[in-house]
N, C-alpha and C. Protein backbone atom coordinates (compact mmCIF):
# COMPACT_ATOMS: atom_id res chain seq x y z
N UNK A 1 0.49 -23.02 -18.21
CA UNK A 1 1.34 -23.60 -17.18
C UNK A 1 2.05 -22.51 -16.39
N UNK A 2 1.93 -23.13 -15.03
CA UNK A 2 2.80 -21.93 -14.51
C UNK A 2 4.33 -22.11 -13.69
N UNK A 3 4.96 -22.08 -13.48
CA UNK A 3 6.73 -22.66 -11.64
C UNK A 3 5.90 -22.30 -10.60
N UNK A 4 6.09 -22.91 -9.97
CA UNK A 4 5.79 -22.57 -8.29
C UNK A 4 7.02 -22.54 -7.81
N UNK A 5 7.16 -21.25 -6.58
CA UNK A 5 8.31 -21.69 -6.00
C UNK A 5 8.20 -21.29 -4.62
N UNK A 6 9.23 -21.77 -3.40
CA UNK A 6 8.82 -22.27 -2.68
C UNK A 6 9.01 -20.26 -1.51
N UNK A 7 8.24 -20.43 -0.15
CA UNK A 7 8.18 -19.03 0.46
C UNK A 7 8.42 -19.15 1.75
N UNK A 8 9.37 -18.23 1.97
CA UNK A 8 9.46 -17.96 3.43
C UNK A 8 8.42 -17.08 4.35
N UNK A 9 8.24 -17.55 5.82
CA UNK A 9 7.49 -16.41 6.10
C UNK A 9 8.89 -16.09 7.25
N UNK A 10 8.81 -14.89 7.10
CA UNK A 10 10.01 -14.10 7.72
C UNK A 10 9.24 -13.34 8.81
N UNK A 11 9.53 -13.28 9.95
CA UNK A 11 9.52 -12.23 11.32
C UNK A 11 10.67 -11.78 11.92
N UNK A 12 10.72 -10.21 11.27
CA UNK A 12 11.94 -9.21 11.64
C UNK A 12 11.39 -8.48 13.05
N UNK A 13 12.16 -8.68 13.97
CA UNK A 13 11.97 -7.74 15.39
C UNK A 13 13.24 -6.36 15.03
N UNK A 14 12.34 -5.49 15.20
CA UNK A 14 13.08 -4.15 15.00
C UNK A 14 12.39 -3.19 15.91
N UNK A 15 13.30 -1.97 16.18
CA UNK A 15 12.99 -0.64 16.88
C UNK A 15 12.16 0.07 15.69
N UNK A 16 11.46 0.78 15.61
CA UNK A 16 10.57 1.97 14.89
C UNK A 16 11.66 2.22 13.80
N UNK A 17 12.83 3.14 14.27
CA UNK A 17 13.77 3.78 13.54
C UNK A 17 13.99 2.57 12.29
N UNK A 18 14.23 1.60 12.20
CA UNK A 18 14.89 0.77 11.62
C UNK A 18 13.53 0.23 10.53
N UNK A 19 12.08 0.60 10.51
CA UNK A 19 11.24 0.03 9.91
C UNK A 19 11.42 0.73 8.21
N UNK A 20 11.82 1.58 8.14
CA UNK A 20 11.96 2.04 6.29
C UNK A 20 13.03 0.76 5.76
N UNK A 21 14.06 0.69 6.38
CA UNK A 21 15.51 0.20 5.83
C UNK A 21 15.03 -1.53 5.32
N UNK A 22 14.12 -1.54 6.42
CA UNK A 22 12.98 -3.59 6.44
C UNK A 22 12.73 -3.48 4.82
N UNK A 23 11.84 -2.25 4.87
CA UNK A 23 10.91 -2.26 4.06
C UNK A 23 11.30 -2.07 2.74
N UNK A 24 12.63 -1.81 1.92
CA UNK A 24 12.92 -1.07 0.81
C UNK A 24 13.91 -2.48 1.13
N UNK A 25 14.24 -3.41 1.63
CA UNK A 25 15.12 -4.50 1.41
C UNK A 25 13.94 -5.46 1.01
N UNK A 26 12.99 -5.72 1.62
CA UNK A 26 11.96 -6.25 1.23
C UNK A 26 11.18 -6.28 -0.19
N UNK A 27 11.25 -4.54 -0.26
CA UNK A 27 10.73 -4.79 -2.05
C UNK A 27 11.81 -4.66 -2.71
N UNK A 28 12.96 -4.94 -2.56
CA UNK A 28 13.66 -5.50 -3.56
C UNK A 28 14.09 -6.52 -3.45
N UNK A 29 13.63 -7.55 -2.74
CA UNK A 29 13.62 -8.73 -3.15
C UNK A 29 12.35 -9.72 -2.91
N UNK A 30 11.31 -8.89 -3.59
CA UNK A 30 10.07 -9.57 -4.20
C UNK A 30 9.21 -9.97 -2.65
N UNK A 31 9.43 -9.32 -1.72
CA UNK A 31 8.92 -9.66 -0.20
C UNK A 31 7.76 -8.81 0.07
N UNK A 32 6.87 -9.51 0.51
CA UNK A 32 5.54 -9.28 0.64
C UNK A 32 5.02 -9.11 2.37
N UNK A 33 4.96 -7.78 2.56
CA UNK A 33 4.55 -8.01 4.37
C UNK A 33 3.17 -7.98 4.50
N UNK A 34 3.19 -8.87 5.58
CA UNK A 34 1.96 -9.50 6.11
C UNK A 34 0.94 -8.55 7.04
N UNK A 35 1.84 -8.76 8.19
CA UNK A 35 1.73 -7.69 9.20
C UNK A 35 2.69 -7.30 9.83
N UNK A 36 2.32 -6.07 10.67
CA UNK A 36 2.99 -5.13 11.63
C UNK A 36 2.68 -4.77 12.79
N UNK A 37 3.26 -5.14 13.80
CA UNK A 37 3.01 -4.81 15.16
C UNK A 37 3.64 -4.84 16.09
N UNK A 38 3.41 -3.74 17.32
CA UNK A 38 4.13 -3.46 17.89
C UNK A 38 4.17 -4.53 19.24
N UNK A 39 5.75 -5.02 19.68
CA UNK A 39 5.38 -6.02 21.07
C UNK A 39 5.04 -5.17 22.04
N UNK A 40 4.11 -6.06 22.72
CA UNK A 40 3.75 -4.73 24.26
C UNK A 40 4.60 -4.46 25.26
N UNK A 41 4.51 -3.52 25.63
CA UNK A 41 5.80 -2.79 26.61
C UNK A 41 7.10 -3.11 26.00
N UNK A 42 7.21 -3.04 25.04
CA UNK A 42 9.16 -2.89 24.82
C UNK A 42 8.34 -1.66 23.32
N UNK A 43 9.74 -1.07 22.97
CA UNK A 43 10.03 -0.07 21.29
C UNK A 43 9.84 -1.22 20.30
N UNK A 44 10.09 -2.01 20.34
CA UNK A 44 10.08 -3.17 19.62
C UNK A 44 8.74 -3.43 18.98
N UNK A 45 9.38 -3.81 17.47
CA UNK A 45 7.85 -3.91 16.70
C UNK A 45 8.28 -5.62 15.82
N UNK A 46 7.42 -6.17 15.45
CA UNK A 46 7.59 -7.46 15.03
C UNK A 46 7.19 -6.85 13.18
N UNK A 47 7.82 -7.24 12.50
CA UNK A 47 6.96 -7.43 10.86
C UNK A 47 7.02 -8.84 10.47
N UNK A 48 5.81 -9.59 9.77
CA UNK A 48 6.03 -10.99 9.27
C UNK A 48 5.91 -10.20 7.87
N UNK A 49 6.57 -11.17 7.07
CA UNK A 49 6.56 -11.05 5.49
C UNK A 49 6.63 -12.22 5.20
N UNK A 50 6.50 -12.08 3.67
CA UNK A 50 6.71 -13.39 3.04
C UNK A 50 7.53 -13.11 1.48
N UNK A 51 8.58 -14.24 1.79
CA UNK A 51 9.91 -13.92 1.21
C UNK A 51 10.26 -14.69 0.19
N UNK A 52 9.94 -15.26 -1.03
CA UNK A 52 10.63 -16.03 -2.08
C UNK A 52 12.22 -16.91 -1.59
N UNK A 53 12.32 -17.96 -1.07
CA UNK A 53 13.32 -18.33 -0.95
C UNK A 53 14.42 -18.48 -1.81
N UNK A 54 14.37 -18.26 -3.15
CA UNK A 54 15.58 -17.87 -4.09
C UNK A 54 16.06 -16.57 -3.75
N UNK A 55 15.09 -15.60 -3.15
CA UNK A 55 15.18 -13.99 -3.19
C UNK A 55 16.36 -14.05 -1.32
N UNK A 56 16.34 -14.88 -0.83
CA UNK A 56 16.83 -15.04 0.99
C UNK A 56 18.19 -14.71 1.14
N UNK A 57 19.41 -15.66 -0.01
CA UNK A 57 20.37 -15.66 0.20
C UNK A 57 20.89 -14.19 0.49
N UNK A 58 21.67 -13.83 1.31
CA UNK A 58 22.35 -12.97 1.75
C UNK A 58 21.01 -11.72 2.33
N UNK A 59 19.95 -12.08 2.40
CA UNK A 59 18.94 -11.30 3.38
C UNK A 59 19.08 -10.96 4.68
N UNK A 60 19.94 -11.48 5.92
CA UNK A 60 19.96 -11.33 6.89
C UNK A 60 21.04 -10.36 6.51
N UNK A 61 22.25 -10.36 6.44
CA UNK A 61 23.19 -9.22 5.41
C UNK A 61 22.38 -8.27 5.20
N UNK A 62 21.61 -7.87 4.19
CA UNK A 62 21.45 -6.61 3.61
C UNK A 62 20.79 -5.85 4.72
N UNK A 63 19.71 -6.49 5.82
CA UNK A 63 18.81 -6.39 6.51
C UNK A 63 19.73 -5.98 7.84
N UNK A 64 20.80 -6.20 7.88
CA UNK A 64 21.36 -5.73 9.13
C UNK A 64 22.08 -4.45 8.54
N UNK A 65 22.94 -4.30 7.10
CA UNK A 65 23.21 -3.53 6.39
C UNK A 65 22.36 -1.80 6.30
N UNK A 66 21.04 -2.11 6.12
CA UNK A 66 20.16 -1.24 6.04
C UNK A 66 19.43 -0.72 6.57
N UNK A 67 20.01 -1.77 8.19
CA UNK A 67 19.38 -1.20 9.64
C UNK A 67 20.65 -0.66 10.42
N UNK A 68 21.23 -0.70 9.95
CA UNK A 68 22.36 -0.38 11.30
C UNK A 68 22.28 -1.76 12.29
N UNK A 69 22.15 -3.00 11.94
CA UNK A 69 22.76 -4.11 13.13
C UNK A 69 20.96 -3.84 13.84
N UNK A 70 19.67 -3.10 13.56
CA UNK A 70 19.25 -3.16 14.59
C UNK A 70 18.00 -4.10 14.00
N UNK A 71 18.03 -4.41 12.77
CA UNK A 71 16.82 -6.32 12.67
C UNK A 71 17.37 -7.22 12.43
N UNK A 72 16.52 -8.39 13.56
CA UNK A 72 16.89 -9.45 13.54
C UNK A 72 15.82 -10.40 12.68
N UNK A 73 16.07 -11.20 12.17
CA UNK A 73 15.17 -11.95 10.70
C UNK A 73 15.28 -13.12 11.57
N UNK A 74 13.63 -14.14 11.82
CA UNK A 74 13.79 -15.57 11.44
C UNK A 74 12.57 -15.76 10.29
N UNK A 75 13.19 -17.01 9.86
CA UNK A 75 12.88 -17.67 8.87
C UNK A 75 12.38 -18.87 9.04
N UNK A 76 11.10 -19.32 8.40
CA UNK A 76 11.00 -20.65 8.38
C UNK A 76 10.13 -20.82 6.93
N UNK A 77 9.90 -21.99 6.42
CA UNK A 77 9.34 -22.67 5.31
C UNK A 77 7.86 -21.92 5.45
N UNK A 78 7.10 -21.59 4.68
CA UNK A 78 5.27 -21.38 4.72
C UNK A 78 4.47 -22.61 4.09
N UNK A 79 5.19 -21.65 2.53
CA UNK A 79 3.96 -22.44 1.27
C UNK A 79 4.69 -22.47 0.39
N UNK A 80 4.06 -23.06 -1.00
CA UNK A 80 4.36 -22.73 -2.14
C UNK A 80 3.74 -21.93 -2.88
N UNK A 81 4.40 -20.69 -4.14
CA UNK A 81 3.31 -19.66 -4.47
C UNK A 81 3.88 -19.73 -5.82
N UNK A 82 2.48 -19.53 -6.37
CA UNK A 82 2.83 -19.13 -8.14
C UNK A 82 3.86 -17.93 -8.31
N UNK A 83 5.19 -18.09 -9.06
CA UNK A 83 5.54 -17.34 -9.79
C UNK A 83 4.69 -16.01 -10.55
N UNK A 84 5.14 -14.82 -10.77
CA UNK A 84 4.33 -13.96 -11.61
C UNK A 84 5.15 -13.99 -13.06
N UNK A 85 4.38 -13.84 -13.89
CA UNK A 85 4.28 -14.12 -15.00
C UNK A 85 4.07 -15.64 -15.83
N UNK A 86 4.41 -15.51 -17.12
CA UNK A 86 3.92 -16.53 -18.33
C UNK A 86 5.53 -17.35 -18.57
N UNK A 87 5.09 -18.49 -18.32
CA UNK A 87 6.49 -19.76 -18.98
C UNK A 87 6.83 -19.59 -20.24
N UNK A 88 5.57 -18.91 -21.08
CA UNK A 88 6.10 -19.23 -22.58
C UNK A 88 6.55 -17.23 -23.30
N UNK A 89 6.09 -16.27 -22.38
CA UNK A 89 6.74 -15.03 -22.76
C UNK A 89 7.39 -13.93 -22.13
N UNK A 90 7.53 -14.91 -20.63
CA UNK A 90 8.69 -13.70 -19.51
C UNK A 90 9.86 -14.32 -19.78
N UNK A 91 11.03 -13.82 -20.55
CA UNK A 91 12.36 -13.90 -20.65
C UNK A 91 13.06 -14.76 -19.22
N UNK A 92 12.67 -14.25 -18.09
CA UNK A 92 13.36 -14.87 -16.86
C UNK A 92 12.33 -16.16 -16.41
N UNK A 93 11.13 -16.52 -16.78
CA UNK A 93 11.08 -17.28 -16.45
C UNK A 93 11.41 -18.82 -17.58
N UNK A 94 11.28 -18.41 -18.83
CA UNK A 94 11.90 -18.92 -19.99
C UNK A 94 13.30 -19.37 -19.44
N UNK A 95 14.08 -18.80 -19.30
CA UNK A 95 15.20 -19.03 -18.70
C UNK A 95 15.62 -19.75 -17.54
N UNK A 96 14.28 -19.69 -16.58
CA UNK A 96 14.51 -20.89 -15.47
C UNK A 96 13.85 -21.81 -15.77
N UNK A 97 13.20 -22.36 -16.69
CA UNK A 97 12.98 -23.64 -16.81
C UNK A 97 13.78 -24.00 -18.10
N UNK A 98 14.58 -23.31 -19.02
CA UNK A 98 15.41 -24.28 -19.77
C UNK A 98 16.80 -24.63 -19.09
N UNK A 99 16.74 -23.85 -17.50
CA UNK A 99 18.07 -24.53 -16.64
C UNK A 99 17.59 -25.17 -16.35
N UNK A 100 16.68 -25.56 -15.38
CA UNK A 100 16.29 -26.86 -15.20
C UNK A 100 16.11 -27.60 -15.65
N UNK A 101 15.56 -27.47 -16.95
CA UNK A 101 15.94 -29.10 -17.90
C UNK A 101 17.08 -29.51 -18.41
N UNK A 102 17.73 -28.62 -18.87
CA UNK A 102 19.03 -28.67 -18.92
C UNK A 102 20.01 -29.32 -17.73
N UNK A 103 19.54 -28.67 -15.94
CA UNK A 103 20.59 -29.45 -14.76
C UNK A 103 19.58 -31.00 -14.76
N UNK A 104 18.68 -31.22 -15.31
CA UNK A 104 17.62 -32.53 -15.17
C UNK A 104 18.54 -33.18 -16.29
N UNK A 105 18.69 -33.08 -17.34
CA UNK A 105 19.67 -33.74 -18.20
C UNK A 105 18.20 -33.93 -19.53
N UNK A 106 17.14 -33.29 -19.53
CA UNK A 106 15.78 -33.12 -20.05
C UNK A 106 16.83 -32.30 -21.88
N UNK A 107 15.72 -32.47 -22.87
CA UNK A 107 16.23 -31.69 -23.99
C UNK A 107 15.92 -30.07 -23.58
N UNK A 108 16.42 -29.45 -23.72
CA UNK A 108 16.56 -28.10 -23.95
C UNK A 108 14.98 -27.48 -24.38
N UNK A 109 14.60 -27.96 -25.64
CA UNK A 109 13.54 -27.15 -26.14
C UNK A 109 12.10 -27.52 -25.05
N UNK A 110 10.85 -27.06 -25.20
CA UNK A 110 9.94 -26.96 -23.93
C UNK A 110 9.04 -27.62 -25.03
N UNK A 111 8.26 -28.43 -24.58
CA UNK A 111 7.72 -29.56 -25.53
C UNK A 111 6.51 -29.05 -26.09
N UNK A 112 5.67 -28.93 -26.65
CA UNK A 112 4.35 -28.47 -26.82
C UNK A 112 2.90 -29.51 -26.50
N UNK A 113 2.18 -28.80 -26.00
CA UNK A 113 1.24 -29.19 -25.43
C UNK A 113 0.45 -30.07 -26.21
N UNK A 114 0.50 -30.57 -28.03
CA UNK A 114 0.11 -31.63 -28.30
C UNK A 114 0.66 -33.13 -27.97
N UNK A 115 2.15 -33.04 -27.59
CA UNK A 115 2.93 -34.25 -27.11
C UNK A 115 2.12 -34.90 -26.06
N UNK A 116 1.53 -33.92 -25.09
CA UNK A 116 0.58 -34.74 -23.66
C UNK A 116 -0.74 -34.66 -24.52
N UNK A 117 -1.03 -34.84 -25.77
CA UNK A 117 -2.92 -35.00 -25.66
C UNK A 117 -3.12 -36.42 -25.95
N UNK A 118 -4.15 -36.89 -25.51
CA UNK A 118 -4.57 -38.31 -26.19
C UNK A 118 -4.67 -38.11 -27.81
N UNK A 119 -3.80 -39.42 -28.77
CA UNK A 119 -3.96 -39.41 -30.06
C UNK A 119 -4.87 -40.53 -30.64
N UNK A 120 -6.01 -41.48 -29.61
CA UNK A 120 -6.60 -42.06 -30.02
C UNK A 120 -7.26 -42.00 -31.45
């Protein structure tokens, strides 16, 4: 079994100068770029990525933080994407699904996979 969770695709308009500061905010928060390119006739370069929407909050922040004020981020909904790693031996993802059963009002423990087999 695996979480899915849900992804932004992000397009930052930035000057050249400002493309490292994108990019090191990006991999630290699990952001994946797509492409890169430059708009025609302006300095201006476009990057799309794709952004984990748990990973967003305070992204436009760090992203102006690490540019000097000079990228601007929009955002909209994409897809949904598998999580990396295993439900039953990554510590953090262990941990987000016994909150969620827990804010679901669900028992705590994670059921085992004979509970769903047919016992005909």
């Amino acid at each position: 079994p695996g979480l899915m969770e849900p992804v932004y695709l992000v397009e930052i308009t930035c000057p050249e100068q400002a493309m490292g500061g994108i990019y090191g905010v990006l991999n630290k928060r699990r952001g994946q770029v797509n492409s890169e390119e430059q708009r025609p006739g302006t300095p201006l370069y476009i990057i799309k990525a794709y952004l984990p929407i748990a990973e967003s909050f305070g992204f436009t922040g760090d992203l102006r933080q690490a540019t000097g004020g000079q990228a601007f981020p929009q955002s909209v909904f994409d897809h949904w994407d598998l999580m990396n790693g295993d439900c039953d031996t990554d510590p953090k993802l262990i941990e987000k699904v016994l909150s969620i059963r827990k804010r679901k009002g669900l028992k705590e423990e994670i059921p085992t996979l004979d509970r769903y087999l047919d016992k005909l």
